[in-house]
C-alpha atoms as a PDB file:
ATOM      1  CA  UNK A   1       0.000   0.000   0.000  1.00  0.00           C
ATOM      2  CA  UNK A   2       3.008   2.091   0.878  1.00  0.00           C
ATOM      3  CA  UNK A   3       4.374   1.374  -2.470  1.00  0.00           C
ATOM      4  CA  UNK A   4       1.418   2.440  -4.229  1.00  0.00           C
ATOM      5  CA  UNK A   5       1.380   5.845  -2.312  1.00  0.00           C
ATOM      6  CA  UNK A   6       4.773   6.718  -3.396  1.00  0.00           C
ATOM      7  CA  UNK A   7       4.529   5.771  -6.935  1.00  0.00           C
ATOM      8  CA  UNK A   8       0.994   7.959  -6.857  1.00  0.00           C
ATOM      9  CA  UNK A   9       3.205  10.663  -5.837  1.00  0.00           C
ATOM     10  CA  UNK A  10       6.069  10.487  -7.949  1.00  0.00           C
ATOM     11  CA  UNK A  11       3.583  10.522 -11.280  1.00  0.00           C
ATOM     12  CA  UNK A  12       2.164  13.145  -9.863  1.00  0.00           C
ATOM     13  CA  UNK A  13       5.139  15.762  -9.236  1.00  0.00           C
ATOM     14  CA  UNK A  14       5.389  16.733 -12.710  1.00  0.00           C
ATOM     15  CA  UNK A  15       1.958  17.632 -12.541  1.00  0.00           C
ATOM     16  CA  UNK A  16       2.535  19.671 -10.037  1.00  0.00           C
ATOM     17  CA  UNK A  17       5.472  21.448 -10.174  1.00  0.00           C
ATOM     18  CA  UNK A  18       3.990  22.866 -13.993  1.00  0.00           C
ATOM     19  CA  UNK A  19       1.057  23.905 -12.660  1.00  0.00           C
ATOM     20  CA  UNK A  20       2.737  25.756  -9.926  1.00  0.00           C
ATOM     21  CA  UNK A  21       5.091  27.399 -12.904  1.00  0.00           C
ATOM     22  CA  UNK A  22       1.703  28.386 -14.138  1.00  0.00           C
ATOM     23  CA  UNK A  23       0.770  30.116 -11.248  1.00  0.00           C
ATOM     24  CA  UNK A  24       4.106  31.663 -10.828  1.00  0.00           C
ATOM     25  CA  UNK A  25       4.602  33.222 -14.186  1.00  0.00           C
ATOM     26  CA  UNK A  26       1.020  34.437 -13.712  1.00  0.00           C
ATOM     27  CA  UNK A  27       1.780  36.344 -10.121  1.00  0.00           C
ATOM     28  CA  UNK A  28       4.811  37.910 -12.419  1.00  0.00           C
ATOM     29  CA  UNK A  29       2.701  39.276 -14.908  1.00  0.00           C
ATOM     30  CA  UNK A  30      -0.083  40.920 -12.805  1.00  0.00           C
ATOM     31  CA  UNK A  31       3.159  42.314 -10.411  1.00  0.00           C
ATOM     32  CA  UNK A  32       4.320  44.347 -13.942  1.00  0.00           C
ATOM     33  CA  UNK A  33       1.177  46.170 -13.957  1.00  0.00           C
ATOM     34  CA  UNK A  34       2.127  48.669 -11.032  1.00  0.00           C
ATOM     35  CA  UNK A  35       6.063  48.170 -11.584  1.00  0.00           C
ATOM     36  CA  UNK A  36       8.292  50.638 -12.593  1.00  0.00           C
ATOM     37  CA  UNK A  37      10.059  50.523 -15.951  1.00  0.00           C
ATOM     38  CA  UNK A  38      13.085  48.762 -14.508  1.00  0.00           C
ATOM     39  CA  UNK A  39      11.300  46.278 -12.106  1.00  0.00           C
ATOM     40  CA  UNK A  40       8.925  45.755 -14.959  1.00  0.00           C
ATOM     41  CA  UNK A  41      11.596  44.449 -17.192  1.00  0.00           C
ATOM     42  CA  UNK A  42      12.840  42.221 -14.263  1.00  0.00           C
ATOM     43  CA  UNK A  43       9.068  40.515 -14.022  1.00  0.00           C
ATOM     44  CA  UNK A  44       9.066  40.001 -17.565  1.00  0.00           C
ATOM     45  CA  UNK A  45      12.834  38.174 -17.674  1.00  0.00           C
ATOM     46  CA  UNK A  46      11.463  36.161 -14.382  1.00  0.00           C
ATOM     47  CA  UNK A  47       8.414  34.820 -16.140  1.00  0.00           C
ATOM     48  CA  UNK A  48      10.731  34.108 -19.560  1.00  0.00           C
ATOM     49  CA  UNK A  49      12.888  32.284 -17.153  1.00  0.00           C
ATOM     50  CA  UNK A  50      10.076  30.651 -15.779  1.00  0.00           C
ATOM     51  CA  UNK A  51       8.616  29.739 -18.659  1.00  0.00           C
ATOM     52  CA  UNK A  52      11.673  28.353 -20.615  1.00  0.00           C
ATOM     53  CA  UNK A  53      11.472  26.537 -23.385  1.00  0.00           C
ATOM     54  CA  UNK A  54       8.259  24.767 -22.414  1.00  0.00           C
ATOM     55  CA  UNK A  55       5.445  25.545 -24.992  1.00  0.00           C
ATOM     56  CA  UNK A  56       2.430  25.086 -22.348  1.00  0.00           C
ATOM     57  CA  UNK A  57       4.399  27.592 -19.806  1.00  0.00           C
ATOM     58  CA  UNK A  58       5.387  29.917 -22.677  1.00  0.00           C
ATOM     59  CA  UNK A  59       1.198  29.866 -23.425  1.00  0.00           C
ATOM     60  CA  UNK A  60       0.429  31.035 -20.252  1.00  0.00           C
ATOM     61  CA  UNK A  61       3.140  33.543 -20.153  1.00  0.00           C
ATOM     62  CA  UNK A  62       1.882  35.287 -23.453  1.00  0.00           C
ATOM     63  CA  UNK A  63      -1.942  34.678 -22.558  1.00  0.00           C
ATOM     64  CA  UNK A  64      -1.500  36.237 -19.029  1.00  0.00           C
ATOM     65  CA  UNK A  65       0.572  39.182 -20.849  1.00  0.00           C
ATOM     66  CA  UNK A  66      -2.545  39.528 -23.468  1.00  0.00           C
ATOM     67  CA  UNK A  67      -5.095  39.605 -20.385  1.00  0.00           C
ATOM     68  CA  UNK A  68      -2.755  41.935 -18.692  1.00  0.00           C
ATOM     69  CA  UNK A  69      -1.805  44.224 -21.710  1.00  0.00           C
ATOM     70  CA  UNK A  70       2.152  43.671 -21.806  1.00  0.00           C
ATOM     71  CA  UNK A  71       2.571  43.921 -25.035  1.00  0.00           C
ATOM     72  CA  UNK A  72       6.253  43.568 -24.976  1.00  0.00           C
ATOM     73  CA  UNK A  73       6.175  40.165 -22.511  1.00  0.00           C
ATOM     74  CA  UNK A  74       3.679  38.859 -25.103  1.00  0.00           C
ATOM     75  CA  UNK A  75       5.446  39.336 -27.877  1.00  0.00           C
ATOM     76  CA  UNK A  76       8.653  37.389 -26.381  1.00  0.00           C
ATOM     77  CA  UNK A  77       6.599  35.000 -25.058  1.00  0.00           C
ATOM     78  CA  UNK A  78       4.694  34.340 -28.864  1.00  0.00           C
ATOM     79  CA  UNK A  79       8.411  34.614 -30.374  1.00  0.00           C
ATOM     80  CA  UNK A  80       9.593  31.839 -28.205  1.00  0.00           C
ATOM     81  CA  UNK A  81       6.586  29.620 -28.582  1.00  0.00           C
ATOM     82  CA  UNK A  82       6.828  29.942 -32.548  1.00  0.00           C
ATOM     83  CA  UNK A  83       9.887  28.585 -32.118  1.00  0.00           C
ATOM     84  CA  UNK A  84       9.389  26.068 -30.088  1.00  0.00           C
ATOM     85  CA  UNK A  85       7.393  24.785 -33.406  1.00  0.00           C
ATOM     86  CA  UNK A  86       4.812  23.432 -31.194  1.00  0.00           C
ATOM     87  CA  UNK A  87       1.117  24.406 -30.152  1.00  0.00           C
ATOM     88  CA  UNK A  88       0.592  25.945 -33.696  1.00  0.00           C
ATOM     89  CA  UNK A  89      -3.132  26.367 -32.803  1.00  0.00           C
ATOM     90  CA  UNK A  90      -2.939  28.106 -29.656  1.00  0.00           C
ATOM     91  CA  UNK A  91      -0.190  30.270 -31.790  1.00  0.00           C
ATOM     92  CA  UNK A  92      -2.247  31.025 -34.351  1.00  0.00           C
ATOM     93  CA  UNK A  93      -5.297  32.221 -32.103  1.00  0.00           C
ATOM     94  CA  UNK A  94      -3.494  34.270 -30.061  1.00  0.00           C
ATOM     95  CA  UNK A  95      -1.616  35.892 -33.128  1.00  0.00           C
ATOM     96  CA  UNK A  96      -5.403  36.456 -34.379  1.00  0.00           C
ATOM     97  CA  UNK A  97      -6.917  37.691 -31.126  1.00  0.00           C
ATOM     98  CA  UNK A  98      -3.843  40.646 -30.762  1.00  0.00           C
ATOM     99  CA  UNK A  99      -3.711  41.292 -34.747  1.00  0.00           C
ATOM    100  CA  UNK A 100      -4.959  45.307 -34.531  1.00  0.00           C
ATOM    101  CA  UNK A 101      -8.061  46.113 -36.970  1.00  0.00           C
ATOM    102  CA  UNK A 102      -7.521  48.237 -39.634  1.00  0.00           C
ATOM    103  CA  UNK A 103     -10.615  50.091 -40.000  1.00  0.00           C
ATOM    104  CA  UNK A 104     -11.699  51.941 -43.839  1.00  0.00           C
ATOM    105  CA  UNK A 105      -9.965  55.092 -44.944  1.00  0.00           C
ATOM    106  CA  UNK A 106     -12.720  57.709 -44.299  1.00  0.00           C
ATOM    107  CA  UNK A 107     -11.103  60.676 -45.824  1.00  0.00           C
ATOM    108  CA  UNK A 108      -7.733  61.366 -47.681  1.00  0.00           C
ATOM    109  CA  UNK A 109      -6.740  63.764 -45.390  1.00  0.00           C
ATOM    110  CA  UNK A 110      -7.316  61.074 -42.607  1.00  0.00           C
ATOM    111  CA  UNK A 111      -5.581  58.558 -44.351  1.00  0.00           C
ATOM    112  CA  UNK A 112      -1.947  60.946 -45.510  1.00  0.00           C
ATOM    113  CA  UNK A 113      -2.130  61.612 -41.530  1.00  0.00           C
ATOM    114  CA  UNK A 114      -1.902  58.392 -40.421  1.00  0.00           C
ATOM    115  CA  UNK A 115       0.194  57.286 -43.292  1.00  0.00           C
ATOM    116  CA  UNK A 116       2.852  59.874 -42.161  1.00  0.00           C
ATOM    117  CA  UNK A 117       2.696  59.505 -38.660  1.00  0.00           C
ATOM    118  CA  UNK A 118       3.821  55.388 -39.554  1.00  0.00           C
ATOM    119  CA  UNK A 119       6.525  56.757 -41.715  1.00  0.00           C
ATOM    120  CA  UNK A 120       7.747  58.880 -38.781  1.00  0.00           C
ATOM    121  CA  UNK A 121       7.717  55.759 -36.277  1.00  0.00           C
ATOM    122  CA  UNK A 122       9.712  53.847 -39.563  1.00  0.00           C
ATOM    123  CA  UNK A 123       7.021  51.348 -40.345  1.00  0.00           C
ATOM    124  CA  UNK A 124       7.681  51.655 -43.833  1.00  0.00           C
ATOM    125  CA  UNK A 125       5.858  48.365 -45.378  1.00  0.00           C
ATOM    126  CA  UNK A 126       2.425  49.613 -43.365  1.00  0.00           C
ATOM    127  CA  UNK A 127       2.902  52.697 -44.769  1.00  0.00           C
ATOM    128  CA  UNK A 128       3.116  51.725 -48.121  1.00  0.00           C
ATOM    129  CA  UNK A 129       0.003  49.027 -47.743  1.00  0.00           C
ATOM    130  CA  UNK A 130      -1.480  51.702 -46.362  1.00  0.00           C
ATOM    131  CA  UNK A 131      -0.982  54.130 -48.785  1.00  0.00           C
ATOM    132  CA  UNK A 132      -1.875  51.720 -51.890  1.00  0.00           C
ATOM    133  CA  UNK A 133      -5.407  51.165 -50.250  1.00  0.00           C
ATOM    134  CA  UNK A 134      -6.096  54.710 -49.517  1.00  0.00           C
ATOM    135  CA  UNK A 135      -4.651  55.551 -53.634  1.00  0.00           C
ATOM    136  CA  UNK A 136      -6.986  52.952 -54.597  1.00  0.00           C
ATOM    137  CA  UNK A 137      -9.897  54.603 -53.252  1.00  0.00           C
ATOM    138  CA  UNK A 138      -8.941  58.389 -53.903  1.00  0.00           C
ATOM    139  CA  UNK A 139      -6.522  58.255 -56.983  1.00  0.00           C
ATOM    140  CA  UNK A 140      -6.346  61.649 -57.470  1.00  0.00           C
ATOM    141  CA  UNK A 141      -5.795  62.777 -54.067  1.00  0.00           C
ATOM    142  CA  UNK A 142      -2.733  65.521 -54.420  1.00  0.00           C
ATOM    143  CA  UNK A 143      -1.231  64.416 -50.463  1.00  0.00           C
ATOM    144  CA  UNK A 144      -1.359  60.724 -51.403  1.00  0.00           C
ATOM    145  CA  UNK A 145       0.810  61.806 -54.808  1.00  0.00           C
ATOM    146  CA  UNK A 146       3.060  63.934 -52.828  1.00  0.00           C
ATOM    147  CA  UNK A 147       3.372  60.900 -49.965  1.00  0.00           C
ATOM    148  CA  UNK A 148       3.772  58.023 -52.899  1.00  0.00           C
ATOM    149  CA  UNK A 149       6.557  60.271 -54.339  1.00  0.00           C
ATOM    150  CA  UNK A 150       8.270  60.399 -51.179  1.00  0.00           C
ATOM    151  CA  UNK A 151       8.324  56.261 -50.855  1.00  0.00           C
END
């Protein structure tokens, strides 16, 4: 019967000691919400650590940073997992559920504003999808010439 006990217990260890990784990467992330900059970026190393290479761990990690809105922890934690090659679904969903909607170009004036303000952060590729769907709809626009000119 003794025998039985202690073989119970060794299966379930593993169990155990994941979940409480789990629950330990979670207490990290909801700590970065009132953390400073610096202490912030030690939370987010401490879950990474705690997560590891281990594609459930590196779920919750980037699942707990999407609830939580640390966008930087969630985008390690995604990196990480995609390269673990593993969980593709779960990947793929979460990639979906933080992919930002683009809503219509209302105006041209709207659309040159925004189209400048992502070539002053450098997102040049955006900008110029951007730009080819707002030329599409007002050709003749003179700020989306002088804007396609400058690409």
């Amino acid at each position: 019967m003794a025998v039985l006990g202690v073989v119970a217990l060794i299966r379930a260890a593993p169990q155990w000691f994941h979940s409480m990784r789990i629950k330990q990467i979670g207490g990290a992330v909801r700590r970065m919400i009132r953390a400073a900059s610096p202490t912030r970026d030690q939370l987010a190393d401490r879950a990474m650590d705690l997560a590891g290479q281990h594609p459930k761990r590196l779920l919750a990690a980037a699942e707990q940073a999407i609830r939580y809105n640390q966008t930087s922890l969630r985008k390690r934690a995604l990196d990480r997992l995609e390269q673990t090659g593993q969980l593709k679904i779960d990947l793929h969903r979460l990639r979906q559920l933080t992919k930002p909607e683009v809503k219509p170009v209302g105006h041209p004036l709207e659309a040159a504003v925004g189209i400048q303000g992502l070539l002053e952060q450098g997102m040049l590729e955006t900008a110029r999808r951007r730009l080819d769907e707002a030329l599409t709809k007002y050709p003749k626009d003179p700020d989306l010439i002088s804007l396609k000119a400058k690409l």
